[in-house]
PDB file of N, CA and C in Angstrom:
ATOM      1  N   UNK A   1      45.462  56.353 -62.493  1.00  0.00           N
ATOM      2  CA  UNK A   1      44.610  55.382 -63.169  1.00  0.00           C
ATOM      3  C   UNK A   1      44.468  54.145 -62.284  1.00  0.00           C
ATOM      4  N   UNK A   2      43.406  53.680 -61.925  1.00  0.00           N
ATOM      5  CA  UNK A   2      42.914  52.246 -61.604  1.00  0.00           C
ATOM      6  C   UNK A   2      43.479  51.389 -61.804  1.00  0.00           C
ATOM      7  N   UNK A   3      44.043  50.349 -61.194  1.00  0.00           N
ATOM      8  CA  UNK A   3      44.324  48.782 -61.573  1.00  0.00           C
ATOM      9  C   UNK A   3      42.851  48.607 -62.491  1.00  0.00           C
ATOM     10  N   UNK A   4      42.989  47.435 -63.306  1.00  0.00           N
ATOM     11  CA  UNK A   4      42.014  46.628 -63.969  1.00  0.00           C
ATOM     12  C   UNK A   4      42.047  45.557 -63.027  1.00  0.00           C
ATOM     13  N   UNK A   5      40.893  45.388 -63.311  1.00  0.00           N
ATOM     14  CA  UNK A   5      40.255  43.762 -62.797  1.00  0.00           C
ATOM     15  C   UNK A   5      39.930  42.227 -63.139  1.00  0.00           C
ATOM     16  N   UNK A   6      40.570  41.479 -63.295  1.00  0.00           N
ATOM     17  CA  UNK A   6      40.382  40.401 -63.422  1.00  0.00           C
ATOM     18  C   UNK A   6      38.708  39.954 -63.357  1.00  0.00           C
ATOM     19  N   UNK A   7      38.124  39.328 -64.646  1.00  0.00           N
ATOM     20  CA  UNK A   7      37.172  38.776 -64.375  1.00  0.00           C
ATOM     21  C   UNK A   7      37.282  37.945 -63.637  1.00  0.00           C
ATOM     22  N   UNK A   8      36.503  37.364 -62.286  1.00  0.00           N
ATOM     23  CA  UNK A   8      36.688  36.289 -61.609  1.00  0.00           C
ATOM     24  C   UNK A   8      36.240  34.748 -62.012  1.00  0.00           C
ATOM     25  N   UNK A   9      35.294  34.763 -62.686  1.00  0.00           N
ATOM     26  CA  UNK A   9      35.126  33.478 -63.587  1.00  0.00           C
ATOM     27  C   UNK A   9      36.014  33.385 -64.475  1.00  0.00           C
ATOM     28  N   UNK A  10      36.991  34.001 -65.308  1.00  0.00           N
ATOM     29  CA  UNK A  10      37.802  33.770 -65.905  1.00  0.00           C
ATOM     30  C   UNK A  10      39.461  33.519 -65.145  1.00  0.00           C
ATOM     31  N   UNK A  11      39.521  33.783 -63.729  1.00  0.00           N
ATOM     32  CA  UNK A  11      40.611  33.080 -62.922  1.00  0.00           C
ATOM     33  C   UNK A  11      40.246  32.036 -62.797  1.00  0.00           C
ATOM     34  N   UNK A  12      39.578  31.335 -62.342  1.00  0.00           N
ATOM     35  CA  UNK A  12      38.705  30.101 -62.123  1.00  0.00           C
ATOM     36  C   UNK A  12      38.822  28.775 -63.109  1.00  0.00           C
ATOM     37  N   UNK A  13      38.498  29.696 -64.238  1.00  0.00           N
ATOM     38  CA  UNK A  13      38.529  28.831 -65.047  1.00  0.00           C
ATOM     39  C   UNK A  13      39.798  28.208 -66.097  1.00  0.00           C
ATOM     40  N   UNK A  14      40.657  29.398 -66.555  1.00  0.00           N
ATOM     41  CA  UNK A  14      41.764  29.347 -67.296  1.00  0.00           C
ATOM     42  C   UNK A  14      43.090  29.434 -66.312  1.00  0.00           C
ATOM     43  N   UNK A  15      43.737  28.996 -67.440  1.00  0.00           N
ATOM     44  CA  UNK A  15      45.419  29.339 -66.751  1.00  0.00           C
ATOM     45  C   UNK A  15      46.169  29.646 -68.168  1.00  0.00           C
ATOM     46  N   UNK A  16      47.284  30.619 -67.827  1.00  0.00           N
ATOM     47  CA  UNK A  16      48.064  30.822 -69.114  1.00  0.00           C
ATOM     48  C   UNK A  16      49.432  30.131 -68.734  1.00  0.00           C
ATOM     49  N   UNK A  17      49.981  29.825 -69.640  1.00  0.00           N
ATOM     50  CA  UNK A  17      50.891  28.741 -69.868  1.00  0.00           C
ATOM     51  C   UNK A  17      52.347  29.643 -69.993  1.00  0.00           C
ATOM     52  N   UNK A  18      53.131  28.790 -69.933  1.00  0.00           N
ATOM     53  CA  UNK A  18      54.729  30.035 -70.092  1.00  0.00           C
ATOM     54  C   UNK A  18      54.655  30.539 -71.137  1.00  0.00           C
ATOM     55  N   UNK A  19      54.608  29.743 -72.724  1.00  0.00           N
ATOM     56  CA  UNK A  19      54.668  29.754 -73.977  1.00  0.00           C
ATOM     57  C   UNK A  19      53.485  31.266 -74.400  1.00  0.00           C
ATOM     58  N   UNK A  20      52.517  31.148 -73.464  1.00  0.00           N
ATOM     59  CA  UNK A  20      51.411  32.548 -74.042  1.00  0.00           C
ATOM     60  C   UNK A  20      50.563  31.555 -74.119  1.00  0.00           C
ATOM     61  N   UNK A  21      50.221  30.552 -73.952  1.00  0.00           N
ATOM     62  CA  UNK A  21      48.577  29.613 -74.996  1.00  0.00           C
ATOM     63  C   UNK A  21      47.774  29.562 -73.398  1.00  0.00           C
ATOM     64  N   UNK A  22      46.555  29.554 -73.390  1.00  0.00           N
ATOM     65  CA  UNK A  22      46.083  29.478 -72.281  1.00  0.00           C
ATOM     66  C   UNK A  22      45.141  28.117 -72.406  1.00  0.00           C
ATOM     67  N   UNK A  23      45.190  27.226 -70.709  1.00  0.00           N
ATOM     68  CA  UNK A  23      44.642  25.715 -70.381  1.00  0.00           C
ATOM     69  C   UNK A  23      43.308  26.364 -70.076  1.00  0.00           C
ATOM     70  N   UNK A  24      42.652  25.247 -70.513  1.00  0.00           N
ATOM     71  CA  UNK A  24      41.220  25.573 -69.848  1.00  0.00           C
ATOM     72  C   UNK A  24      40.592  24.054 -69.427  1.00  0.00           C
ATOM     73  N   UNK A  25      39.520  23.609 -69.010  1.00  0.00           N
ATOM     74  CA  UNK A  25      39.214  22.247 -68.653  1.00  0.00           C
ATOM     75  C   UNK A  25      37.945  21.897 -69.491  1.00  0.00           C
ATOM     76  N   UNK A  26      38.322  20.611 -69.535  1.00  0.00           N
ATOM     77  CA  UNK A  26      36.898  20.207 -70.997  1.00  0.00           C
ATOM     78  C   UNK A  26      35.354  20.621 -69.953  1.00  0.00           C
ATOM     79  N   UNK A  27      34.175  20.448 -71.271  1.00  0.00           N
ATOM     80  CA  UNK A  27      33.069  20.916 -70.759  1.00  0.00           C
ATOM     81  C   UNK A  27      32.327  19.340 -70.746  1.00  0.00           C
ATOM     82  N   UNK A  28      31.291  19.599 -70.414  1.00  0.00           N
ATOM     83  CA  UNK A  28      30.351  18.422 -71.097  1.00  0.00           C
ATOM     84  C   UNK A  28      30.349  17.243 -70.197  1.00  0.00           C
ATOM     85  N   UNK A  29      31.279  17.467 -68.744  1.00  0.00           N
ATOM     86  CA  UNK A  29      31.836  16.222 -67.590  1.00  0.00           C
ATOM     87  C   UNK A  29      31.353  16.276 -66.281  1.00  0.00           C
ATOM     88  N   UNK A  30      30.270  17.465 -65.926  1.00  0.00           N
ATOM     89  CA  UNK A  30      29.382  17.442 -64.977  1.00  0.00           C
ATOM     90  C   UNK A  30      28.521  16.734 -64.108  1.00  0.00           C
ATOM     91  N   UNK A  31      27.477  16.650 -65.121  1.00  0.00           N
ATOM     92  CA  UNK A  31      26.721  15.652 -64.726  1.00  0.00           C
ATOM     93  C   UNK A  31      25.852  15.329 -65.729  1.00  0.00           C
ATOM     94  N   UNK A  32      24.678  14.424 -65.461  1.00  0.00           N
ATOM     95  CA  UNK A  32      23.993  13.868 -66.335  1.00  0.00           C
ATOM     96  C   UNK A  32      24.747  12.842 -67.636  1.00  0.00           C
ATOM     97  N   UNK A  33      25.891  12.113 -66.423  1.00  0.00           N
ATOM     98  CA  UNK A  33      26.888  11.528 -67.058  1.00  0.00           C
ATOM     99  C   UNK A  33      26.362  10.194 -67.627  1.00  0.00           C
ATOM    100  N   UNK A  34      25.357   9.740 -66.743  1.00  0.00           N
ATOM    101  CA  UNK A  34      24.284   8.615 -67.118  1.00  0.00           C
ATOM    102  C   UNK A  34      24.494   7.987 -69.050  1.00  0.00           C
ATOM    103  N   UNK A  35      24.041   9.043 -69.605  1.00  0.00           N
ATOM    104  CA  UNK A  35      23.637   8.533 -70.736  1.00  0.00           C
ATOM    105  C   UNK A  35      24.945   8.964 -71.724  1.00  0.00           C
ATOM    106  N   UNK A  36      25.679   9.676 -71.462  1.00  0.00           N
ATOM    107  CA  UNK A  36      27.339   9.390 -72.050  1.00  0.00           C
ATOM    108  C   UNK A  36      28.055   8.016 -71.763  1.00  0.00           C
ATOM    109  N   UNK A  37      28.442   7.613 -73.451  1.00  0.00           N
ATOM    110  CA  UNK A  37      29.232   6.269 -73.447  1.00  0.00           C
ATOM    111  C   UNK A  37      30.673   6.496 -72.548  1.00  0.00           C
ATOM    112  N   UNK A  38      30.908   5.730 -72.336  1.00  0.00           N
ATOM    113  CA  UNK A  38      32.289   5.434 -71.862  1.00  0.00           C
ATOM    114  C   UNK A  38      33.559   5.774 -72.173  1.00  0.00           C
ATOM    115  N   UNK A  39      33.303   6.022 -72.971  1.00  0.00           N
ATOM    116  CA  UNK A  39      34.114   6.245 -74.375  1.00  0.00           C
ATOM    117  C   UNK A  39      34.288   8.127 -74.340  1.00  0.00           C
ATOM    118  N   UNK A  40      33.206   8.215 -74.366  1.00  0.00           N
ATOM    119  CA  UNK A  40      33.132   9.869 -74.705  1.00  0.00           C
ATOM    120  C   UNK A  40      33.774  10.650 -72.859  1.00  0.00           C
ATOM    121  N   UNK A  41      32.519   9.985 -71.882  1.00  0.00           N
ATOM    122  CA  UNK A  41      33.790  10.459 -70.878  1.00  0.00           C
ATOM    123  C   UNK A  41      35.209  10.043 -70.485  1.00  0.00           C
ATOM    124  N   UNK A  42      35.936   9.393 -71.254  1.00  0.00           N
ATOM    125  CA  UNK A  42      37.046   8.485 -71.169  1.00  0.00           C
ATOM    126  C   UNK A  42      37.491  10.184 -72.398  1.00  0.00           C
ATOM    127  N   UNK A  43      37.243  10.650 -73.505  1.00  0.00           N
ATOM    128  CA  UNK A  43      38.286  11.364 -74.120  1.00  0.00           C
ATOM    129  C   UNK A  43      37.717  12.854 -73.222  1.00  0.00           C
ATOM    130  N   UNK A  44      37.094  12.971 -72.554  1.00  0.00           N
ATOM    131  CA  UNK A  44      36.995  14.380 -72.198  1.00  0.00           C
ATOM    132  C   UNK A  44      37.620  14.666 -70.711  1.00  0.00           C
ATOM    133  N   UNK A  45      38.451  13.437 -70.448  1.00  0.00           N
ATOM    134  CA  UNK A  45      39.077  13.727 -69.191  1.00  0.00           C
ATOM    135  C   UNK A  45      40.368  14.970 -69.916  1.00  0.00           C
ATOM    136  N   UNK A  46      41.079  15.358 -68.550  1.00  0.00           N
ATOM    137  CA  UNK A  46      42.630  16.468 -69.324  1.00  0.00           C
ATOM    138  C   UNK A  46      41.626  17.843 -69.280  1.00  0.00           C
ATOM    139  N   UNK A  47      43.019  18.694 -70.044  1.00  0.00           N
ATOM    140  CA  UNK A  47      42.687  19.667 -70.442  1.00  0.00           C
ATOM    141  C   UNK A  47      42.736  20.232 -71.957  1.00  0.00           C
ATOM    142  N   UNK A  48      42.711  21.376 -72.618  1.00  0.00           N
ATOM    143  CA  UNK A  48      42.465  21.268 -73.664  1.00  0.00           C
ATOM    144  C   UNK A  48      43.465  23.186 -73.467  1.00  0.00           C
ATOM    145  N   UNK A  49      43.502  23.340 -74.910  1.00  0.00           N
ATOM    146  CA  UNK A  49      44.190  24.834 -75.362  1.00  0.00           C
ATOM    147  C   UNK A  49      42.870  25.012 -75.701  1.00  0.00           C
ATOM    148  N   UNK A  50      42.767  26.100 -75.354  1.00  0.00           N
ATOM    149  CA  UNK A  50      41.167  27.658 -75.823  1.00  0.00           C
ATOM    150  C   UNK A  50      41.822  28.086 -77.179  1.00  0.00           C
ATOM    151  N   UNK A  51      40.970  28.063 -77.955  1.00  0.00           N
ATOM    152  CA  UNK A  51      41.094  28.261 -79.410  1.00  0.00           C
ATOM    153  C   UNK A  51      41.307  29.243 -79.684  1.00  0.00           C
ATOM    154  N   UNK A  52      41.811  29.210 -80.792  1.00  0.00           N
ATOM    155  CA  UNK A  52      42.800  30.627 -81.200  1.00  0.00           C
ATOM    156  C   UNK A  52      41.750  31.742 -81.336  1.00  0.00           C
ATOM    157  N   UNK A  53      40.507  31.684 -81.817  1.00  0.00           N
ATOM    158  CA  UNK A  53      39.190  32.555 -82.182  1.00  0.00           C
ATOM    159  C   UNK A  53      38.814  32.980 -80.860  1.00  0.00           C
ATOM    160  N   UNK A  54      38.609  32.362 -79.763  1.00  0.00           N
ATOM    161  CA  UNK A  54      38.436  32.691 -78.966  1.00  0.00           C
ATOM    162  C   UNK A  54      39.748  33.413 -77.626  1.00  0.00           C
ATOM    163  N   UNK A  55      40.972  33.028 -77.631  1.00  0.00           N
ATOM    164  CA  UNK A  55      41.784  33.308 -76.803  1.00  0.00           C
ATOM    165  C   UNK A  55      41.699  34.824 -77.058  1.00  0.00           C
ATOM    166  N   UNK A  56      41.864  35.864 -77.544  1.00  0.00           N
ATOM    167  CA  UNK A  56      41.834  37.889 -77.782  1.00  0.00           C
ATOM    168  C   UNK A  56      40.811  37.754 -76.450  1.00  0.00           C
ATOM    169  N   UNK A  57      39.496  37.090 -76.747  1.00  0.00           N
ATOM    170  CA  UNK A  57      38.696  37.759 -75.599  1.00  0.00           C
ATOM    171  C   UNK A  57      38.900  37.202 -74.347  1.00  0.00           C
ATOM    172  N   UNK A  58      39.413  36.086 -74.314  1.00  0.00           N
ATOM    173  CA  UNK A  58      39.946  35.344 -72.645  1.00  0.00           C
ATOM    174  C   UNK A  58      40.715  36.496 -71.907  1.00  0.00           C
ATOM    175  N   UNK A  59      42.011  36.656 -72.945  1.00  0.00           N
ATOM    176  CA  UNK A  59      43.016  37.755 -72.620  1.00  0.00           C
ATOM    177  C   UNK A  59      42.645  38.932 -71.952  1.00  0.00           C
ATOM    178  N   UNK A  60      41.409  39.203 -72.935  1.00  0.00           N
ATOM    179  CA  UNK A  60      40.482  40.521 -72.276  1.00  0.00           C
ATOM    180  C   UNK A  60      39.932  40.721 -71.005  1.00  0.00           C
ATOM    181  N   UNK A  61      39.745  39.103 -70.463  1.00  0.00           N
ATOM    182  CA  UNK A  61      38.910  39.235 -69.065  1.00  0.00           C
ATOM    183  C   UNK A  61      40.530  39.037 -68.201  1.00  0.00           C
ATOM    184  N   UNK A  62      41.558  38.649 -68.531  1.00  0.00           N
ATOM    185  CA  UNK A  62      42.699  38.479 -67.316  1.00  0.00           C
ATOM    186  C   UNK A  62      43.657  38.901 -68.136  1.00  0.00           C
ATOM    187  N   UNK A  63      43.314  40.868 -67.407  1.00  0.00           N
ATOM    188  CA  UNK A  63      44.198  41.556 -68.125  1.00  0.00           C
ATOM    189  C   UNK A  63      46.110  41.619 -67.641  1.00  0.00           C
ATOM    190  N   UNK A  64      46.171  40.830 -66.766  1.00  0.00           N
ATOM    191  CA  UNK A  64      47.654  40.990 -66.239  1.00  0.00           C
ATOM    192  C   UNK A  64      48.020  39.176 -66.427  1.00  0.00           C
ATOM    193  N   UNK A  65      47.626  38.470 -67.081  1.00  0.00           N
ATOM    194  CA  UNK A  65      47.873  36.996 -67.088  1.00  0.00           C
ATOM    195  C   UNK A  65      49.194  37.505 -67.988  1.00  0.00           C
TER     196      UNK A  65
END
């Protein structure tokens, strides 16, 4: 049988943590930062935990994390 493959946008993007919860990095901090208050890019610095609804299918793309 085949190794599985790691989605590669999903190495990129996530990391799994010792505990099992996986980091991911906020969205929305790109660009077109212009017309975002100060405020809003001031709380979207860090990282954030991938939500429980969504973490089954993260898992799915980084099958050896």
């Amino acid at each position: 049988m085949p190794k599985m493959k790691t989605k590669s946008g999903a190495k990129k993007r996530f990391v799994v943590r010792a505990g099992g919860s996986i980091k991911r990095s906020q969205a929305f901090k790109r660009h077109i930062l212009t017309k975002k208050t100060t405020k809003n890019k001031r709380q979207l610095r860090g990282t954030a935990e991938v939500h429980a609804t969504n973490a089954a299918s993260v898992r799915a793309m980084m099958p050896y994390a």
